[in-house]
N, C-alpha and C. Protein backbone atom coordinates (compact mmCIF):
# COMPACT_ATOMS: atom_id res chain seq x y z
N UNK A 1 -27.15 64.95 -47.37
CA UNK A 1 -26.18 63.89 -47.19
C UNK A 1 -26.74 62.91 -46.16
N UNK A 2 -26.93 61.63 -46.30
CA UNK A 2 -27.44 60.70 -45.91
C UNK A 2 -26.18 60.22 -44.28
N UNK A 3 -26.91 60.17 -43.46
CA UNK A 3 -25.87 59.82 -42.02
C UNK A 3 -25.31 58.29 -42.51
N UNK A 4 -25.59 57.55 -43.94
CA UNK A 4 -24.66 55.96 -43.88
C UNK A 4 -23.89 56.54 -44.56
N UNK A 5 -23.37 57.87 -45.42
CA UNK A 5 -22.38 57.89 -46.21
C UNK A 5 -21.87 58.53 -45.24
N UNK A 6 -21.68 58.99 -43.97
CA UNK A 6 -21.01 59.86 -42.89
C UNK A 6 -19.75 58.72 -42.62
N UNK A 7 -20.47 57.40 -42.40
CA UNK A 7 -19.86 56.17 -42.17
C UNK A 7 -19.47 55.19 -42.83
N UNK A 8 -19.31 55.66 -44.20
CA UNK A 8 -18.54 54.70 -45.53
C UNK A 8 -17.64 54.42 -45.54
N UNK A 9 -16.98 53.75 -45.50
CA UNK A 9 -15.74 53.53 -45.41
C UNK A 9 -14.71 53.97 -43.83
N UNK A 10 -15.75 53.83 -42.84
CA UNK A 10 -15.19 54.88 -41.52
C UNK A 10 -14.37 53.54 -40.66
N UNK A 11 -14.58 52.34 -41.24
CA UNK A 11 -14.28 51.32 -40.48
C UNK A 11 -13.48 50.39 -40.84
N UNK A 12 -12.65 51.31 -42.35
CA UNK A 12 -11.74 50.15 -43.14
C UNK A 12 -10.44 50.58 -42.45
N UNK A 13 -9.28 49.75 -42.45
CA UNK A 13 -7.56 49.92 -42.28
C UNK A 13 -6.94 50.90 -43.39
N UNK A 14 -6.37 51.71 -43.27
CA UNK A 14 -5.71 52.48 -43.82
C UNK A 14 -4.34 52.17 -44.18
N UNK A 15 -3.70 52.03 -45.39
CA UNK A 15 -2.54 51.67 -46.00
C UNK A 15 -1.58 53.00 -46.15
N UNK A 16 -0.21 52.78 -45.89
CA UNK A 16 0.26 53.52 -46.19
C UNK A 16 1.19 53.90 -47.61
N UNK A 17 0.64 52.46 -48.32
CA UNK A 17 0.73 52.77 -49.82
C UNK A 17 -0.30 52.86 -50.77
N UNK A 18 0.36 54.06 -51.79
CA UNK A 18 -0.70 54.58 -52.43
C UNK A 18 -0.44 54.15 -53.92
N UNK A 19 -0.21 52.90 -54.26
CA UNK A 19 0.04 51.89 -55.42
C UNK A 19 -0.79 51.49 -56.01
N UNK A 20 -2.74 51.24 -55.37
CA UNK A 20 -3.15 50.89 -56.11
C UNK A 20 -4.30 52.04 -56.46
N UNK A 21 -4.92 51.83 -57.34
CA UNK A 21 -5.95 53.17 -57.67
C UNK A 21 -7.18 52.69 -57.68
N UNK A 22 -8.32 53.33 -57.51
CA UNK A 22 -9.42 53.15 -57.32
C UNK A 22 -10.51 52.93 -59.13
N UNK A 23 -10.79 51.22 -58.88
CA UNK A 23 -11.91 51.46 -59.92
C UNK A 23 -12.22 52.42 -60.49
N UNK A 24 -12.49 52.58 -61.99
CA UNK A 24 -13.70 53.68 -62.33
C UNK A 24 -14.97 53.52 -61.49
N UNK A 25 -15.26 54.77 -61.02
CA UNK A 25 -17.47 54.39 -60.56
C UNK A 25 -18.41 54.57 -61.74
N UNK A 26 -19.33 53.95 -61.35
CA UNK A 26 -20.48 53.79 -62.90
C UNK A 26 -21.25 54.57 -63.09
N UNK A 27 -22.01 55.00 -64.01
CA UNK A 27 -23.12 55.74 -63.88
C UNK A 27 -23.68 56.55 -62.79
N UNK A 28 -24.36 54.97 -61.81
CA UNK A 28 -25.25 55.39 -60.86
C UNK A 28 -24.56 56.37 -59.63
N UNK A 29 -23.19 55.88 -59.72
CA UNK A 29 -22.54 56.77 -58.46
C UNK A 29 -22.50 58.29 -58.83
N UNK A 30 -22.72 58.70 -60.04
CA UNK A 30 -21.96 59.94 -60.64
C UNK A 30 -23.25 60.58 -60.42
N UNK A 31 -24.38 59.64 -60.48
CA UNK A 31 -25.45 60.68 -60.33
C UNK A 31 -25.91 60.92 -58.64
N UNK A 32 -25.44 59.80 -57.89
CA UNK A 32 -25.53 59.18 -56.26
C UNK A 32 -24.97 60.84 -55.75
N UNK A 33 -23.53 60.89 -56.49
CA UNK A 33 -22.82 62.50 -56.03
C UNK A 33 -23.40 63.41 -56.15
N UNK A 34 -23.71 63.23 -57.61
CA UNK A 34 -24.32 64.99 -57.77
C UNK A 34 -25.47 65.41 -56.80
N UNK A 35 -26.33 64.34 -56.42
CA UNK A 35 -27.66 64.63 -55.38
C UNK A 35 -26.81 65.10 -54.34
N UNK A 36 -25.96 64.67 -53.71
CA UNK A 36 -25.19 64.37 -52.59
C UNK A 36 -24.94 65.63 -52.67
N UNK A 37 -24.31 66.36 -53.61
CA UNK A 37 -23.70 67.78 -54.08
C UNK A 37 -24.61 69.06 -53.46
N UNK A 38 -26.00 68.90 -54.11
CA UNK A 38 -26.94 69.61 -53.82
C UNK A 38 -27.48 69.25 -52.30
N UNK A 39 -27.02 68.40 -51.64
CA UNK A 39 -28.18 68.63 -50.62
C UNK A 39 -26.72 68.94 -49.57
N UNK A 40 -25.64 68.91 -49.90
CA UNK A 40 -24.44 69.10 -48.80
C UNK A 40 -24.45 70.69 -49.30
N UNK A 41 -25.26 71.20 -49.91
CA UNK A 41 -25.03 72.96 -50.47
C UNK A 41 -25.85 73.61 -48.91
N UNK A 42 -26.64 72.56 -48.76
CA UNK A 42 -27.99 73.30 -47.46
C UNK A 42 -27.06 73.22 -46.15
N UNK A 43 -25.64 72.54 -46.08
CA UNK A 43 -25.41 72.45 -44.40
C UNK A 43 -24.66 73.38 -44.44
N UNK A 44 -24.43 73.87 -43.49
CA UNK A 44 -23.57 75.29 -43.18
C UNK A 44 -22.03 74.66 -43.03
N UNK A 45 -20.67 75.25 -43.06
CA UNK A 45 -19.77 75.39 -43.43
C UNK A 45 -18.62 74.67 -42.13
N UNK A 46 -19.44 74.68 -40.95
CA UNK A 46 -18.71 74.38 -39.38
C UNK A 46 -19.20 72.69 -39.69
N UNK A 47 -20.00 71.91 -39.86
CA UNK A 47 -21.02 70.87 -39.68
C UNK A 47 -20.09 69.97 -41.58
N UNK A 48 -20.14 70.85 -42.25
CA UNK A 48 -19.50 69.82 -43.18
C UNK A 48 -17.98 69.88 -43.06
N UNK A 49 -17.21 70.22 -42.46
CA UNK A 49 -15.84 70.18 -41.76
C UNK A 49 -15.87 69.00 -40.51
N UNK A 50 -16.74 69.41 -39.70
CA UNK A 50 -16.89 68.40 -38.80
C UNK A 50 -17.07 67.01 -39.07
N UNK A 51 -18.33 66.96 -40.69
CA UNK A 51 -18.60 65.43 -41.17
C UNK A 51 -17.24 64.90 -41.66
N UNK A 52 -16.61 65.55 -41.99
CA UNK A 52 -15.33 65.04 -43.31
C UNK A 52 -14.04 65.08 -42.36
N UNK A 53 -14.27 65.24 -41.20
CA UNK A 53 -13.10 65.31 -40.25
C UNK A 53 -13.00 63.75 -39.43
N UNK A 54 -14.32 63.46 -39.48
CA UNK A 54 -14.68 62.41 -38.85
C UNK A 54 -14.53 60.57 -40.12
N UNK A 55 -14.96 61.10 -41.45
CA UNK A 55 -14.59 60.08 -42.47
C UNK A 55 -13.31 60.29 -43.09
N UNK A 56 -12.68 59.02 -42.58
CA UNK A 56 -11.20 58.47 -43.25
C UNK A 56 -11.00 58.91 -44.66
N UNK A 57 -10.55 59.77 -45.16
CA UNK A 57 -10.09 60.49 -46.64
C UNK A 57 -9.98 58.72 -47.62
N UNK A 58 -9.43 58.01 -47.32
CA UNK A 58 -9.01 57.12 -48.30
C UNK A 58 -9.35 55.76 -47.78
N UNK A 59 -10.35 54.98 -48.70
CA UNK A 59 -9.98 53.29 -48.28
C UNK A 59 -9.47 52.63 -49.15
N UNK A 60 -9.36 51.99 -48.16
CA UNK A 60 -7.91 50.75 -48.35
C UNK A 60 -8.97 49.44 -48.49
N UNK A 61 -8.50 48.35 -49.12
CA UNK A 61 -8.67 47.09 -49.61
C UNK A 61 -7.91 46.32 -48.71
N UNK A 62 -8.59 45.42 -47.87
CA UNK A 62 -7.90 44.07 -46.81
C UNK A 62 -6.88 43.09 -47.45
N UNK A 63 -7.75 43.25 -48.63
CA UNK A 63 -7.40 41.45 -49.10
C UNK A 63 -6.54 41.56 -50.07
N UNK A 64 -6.01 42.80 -50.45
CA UNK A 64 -4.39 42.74 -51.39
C UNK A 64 -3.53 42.55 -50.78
N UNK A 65 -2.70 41.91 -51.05
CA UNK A 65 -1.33 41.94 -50.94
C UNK A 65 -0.69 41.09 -51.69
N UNK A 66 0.46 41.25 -52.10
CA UNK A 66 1.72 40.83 -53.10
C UNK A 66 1.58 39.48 -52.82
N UNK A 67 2.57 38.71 -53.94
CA UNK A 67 2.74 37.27 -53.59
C UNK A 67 3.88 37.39 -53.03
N UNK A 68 4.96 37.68 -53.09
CA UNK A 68 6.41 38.05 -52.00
C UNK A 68 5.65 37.96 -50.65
N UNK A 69 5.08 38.98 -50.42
CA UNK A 69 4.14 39.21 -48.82
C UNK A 69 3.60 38.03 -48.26
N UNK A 70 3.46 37.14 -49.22
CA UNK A 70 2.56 35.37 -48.54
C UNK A 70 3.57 34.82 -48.68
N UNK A 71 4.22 34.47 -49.86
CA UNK A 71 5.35 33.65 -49.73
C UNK A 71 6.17 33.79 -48.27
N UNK A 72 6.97 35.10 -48.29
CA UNK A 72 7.41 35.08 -46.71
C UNK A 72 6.56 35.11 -45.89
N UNK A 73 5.31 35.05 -45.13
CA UNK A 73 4.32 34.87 -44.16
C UNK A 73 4.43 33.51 -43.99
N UNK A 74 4.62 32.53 -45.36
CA UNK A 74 4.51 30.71 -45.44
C UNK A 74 5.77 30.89 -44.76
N UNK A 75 6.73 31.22 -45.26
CA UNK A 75 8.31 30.71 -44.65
C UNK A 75 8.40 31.22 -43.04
N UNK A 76 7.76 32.45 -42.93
CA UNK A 76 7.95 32.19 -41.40
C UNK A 76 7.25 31.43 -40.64
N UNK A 77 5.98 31.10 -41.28
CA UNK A 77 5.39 29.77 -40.21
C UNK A 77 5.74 28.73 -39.96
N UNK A 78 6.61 28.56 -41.27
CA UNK A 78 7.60 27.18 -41.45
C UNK A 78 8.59 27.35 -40.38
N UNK A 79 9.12 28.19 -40.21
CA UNK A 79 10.47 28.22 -39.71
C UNK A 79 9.93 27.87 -38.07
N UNK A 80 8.81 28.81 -37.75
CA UNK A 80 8.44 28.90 -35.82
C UNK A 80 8.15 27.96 -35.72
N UNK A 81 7.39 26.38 -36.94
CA UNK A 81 7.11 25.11 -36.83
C UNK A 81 8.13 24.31 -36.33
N UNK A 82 9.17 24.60 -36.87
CA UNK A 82 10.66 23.60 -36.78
C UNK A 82 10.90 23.81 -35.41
N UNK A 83 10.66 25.08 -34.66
CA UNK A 83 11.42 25.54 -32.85
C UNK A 83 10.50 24.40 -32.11
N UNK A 84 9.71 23.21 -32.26
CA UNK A 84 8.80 22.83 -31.23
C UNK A 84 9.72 21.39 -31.23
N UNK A 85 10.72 21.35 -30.84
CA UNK A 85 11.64 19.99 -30.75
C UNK A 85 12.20 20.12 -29.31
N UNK A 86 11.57 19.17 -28.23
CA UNK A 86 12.02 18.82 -27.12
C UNK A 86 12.99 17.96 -26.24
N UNK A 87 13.94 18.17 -25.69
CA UNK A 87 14.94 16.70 -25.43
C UNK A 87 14.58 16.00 -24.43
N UNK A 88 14.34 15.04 -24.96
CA UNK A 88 13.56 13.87 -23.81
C UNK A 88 14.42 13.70 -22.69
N UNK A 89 15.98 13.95 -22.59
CA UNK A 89 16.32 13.92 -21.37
C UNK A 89 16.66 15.15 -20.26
N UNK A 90 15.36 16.05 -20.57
CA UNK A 90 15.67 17.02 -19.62
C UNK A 90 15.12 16.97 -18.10
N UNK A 91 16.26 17.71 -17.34
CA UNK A 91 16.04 17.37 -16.04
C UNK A 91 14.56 17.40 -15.35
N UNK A 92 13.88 18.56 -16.03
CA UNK A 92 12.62 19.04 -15.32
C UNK A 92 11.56 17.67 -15.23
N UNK A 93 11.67 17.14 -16.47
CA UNK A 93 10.99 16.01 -17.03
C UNK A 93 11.16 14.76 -16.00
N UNK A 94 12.58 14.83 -15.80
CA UNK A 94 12.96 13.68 -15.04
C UNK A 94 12.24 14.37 -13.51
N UNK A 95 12.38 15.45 -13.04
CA UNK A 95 11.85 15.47 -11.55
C UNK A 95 10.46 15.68 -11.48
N UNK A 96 9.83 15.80 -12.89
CA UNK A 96 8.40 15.89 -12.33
C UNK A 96 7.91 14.53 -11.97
N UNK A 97 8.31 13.48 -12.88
CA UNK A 97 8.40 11.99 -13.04
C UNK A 97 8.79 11.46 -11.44
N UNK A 98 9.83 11.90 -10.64
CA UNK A 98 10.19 11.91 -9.68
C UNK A 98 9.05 12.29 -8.50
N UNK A 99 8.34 14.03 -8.60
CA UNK A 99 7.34 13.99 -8.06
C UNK A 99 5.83 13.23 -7.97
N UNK A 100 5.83 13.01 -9.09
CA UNK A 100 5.01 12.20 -8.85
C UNK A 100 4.39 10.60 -8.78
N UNK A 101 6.03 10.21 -8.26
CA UNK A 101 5.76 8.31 -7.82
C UNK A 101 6.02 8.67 -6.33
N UNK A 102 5.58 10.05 -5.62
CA UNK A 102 5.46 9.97 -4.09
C UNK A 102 4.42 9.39 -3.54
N UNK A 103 4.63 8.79 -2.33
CA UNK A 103 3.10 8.53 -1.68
C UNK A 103 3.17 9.08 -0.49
N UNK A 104 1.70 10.00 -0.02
CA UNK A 104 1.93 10.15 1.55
C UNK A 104 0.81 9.29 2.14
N UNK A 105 1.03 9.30 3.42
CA UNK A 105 0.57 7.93 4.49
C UNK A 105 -0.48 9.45 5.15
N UNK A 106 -1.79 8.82 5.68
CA UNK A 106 -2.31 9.60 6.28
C UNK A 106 -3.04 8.75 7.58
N UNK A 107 -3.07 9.50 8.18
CA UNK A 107 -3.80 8.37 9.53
C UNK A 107 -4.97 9.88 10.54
N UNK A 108 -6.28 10.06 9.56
CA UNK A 108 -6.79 10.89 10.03
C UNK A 108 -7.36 10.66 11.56
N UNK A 109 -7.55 11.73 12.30
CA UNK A 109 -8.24 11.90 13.20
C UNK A 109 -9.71 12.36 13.29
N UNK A 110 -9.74 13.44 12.56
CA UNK A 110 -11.43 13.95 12.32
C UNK A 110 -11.72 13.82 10.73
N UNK A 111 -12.99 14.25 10.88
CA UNK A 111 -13.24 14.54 9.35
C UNK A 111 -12.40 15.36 8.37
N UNK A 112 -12.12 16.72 9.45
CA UNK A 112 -11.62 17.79 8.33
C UNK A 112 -9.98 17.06 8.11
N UNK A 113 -9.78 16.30 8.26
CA UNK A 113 -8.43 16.07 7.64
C UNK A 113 -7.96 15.30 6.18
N UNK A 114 -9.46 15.16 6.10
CA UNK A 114 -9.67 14.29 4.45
C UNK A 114 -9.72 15.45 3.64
N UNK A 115 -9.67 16.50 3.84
CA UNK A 115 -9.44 17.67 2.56
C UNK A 115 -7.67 17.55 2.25
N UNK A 116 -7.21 17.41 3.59
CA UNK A 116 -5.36 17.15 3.05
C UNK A 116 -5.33 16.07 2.10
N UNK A 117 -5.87 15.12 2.19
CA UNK A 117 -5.82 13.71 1.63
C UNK A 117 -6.46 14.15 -0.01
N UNK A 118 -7.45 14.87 0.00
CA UNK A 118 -8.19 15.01 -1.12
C UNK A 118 -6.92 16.22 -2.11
N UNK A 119 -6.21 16.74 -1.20
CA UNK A 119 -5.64 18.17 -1.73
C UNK A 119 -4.11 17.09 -2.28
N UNK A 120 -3.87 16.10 -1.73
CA UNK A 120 -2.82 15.16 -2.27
C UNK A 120 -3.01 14.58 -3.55
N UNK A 121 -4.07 13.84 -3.29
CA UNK A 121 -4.92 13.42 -4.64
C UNK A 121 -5.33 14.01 -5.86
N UNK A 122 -5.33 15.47 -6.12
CA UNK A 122 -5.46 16.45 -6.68
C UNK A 122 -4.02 16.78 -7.25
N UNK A 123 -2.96 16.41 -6.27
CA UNK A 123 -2.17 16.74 -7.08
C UNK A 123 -1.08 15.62 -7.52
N UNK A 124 -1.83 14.86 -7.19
CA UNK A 124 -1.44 13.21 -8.47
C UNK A 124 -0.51 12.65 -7.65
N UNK A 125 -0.88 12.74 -6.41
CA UNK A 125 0.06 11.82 -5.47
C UNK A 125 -0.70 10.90 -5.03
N UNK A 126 -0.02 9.25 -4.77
CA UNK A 126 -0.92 8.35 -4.09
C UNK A 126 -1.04 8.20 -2.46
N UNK A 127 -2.38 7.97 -2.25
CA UNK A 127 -2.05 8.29 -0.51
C UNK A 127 -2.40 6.76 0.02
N UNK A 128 -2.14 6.82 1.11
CA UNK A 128 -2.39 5.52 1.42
C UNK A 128 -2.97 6.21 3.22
N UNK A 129 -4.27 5.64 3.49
CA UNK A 129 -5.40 6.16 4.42
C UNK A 129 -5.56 5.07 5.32
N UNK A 130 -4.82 5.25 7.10
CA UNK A 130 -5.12 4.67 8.02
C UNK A 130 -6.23 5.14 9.09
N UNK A 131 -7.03 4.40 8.92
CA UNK A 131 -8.65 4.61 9.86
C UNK A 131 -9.03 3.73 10.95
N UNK A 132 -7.70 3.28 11.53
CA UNK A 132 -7.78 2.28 12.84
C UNK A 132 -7.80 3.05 13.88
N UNK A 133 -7.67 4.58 13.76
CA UNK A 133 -7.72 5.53 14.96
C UNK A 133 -8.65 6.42 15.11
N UNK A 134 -9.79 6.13 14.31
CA UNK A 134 -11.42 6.97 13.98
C UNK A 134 -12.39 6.00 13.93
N UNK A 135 -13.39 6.72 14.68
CA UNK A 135 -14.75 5.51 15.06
C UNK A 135 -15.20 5.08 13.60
N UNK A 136 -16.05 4.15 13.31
CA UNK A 136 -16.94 3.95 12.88
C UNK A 136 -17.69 4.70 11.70
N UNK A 137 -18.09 5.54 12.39
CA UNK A 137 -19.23 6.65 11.26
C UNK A 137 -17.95 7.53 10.64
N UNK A 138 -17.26 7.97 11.49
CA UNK A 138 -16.47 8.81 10.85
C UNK A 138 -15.73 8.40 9.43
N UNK A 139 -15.18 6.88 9.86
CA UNK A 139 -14.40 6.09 8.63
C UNK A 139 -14.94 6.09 7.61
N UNK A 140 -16.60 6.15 7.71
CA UNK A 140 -17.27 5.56 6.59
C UNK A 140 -17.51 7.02 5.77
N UNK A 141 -17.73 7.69 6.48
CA UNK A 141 -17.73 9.49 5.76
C UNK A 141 -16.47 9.85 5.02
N UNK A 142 -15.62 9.46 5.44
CA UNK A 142 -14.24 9.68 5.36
C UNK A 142 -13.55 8.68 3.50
N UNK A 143 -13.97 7.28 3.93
CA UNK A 143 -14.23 7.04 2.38
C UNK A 143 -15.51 6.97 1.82
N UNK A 144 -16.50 7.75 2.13
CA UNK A 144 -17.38 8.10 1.06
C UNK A 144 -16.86 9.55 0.19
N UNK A 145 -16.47 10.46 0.79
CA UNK A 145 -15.62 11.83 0.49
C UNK A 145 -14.52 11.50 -0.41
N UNK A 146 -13.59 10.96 0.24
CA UNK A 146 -12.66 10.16 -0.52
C UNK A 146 -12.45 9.47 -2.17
N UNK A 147 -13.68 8.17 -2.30
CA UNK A 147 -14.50 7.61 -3.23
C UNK A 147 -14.59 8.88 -4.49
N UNK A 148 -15.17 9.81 -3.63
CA UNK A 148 -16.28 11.16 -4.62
C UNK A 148 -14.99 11.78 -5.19
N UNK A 149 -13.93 12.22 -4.62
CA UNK A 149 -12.59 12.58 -4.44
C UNK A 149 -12.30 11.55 -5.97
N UNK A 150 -11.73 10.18 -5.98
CA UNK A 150 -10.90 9.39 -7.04
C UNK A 150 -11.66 9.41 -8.02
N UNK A 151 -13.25 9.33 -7.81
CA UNK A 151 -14.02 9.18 -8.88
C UNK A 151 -13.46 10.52 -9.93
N UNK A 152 -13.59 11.62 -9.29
CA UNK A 152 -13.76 12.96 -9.89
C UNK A 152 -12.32 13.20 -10.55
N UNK A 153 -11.21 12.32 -10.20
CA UNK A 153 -10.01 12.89 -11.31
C UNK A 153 -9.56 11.71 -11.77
N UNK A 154 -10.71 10.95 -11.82
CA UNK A 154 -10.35 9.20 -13.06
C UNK A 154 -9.13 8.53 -12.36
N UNK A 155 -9.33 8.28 -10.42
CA UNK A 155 -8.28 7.31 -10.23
C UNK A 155 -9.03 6.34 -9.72
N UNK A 156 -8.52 5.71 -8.52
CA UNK A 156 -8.97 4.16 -8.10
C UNK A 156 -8.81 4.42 -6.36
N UNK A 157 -9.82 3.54 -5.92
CA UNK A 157 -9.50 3.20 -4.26
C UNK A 157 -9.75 2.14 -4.11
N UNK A 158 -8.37 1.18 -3.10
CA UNK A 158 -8.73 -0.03 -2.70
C UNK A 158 -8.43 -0.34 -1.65
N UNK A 159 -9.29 -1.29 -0.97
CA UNK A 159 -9.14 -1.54 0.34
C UNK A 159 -7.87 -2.58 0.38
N UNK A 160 -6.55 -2.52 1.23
CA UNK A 160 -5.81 -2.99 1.51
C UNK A 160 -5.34 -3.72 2.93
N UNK A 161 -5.89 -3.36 3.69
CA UNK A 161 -6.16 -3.73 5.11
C UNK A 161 -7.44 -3.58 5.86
N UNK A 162 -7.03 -4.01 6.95
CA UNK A 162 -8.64 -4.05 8.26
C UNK A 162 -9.79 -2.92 7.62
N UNK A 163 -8.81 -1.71 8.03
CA UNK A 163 -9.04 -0.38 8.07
C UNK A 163 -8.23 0.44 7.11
N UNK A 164 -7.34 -0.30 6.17
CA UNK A 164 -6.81 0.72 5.49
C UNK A 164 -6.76 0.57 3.95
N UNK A 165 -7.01 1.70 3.15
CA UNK A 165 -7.26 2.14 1.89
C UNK A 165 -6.47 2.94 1.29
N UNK A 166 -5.91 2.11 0.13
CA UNK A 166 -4.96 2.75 -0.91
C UNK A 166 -5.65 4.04 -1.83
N UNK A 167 -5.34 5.01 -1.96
CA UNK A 167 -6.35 5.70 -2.91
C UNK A 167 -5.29 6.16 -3.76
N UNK A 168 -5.03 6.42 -5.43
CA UNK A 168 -4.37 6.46 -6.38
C UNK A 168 -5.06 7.36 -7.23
N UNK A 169 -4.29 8.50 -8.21
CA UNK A 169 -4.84 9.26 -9.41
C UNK A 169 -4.39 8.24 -10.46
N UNK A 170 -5.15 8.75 -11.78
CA UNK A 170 -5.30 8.30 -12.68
C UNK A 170 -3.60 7.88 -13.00
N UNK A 171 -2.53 8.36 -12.91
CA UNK A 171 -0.93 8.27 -13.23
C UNK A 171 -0.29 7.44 -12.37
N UNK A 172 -1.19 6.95 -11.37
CA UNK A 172 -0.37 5.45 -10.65
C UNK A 172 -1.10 4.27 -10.83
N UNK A 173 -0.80 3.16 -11.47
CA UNK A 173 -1.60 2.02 -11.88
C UNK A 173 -0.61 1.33 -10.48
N UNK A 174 -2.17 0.24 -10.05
CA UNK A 174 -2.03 -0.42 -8.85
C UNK A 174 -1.72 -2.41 -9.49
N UNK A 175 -0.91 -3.00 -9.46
CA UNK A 175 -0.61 -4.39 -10.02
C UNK A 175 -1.13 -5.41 -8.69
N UNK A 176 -1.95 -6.04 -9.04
CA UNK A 176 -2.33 -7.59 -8.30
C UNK A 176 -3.61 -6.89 -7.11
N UNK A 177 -4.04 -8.20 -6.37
CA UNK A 177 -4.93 -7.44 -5.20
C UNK A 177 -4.22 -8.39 -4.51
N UNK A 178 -4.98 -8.01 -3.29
CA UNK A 178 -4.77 -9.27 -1.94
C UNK A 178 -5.68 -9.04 -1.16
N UNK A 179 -7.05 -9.11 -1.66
CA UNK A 179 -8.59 -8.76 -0.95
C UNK A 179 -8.65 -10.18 -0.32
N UNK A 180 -7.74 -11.45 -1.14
CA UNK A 180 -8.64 -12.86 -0.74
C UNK A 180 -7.63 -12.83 0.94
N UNK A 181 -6.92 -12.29 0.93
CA UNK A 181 -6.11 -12.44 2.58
C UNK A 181 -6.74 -11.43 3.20
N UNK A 182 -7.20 -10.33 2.64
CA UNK A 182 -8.01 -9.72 3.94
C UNK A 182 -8.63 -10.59 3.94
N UNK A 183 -9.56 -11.04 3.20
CA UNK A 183 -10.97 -11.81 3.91
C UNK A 183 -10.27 -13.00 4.63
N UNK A 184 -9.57 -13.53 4.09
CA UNK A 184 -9.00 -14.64 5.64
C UNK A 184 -8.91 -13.83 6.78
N UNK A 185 -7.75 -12.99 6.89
CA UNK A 185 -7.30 -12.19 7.97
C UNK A 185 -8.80 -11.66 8.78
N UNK A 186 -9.98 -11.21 8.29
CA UNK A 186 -11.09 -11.45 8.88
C UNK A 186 -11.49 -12.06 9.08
N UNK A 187 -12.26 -13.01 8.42
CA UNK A 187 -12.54 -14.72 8.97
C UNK A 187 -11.50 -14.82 10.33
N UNK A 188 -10.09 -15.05 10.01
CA UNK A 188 -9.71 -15.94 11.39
C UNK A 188 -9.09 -14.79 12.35
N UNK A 189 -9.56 -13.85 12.22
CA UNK A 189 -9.70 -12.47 13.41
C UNK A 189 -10.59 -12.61 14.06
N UNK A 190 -11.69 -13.01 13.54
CA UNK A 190 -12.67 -12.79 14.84
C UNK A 190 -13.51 -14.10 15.11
């Protein structure tokens, strides 16, 4: 007995109806057995209990089934299709809409405080960034981080004052500029 017929059929689903019957086998199988016959005569009596304990008595066929059996399989997909109808005026809808036309104001001191700003921005709030109370180098680190920050979730940063920068996610659109009055407001500042 060959170790692939140990595993014939060892890996099909088993039905618990016994409705349909098995093909006639042809020729070649009848003679496939009888070899099979004679050489399962040489194993001893513990070892061919063990083989036949281990292969599934009966296979089963995947791909039958009734037309009743599909027909209802169609109607229930139909039916779980129809449950996906939402009411546009539900509350949750309305307060997420709510959460997110917040803005918070930030007026950092060090560097590490642009991760709050970045952790706002992340979660689709617009911030608006005062840097009239941080030197120089720091400001400029501060919107370079920042910049890397709007780039990375498709929003916008704009300069709105001296020192201060609007930064927005992709879900707040910003209307008009007023860059040409900063640049006055610089010009006749200094």
């Amino acid at each position: 007995m060959a170790l692939k017929d140990l595993f014939n059929g060892f890996f099909t689903v088993e039905e618990e109806d016994d409705e349909l019957e098995a093909p006639p086998e042809r020729e070649p199988r009848r003679e496939q057995s009888q070899n099979q016959a004679t050489e399962t005569s040489h194993i001893e009596p513990n070892e061919r209990q063990r083989s036949l304990q281990s292969v599934p008595k009966k296979q089963s066929s995947r791909y039958q089934s009734s037309q009743g059996e599909r027909k209802y399989h169609m109607n229930q997909s139909q039916k779980s299709n129809t449950r996906n109808v939402v009411n546009m005026n539900n509350q949750e809808q309305y307060d997420y809409v709510q959460e997110s036309s917040k803005m918070c104001l930030f007026e950092p001191r060090v560097f590490s405080d642009t991760q709050d700003i970045a952790d706002e921005l992340k979660n689709r709030r617009a911030t608006l960034v005062n840097l009239q109370r941080i030197d120089k180098v720091s400001a400029k680190r501060i919107i370079d981080f920042l910049s890397g920050t709007v780039y990375a979730i498709g929003g916008d940063i704009q300069r709105v004052g001296s020192d201060i920068f609007l930064c927005t996610p992709d879900n707040v659109e910003v209307a008009g500029t007023i860059t040409d009055q900063i640049e006055n407001a610089d010009f006749h500042g200094e």
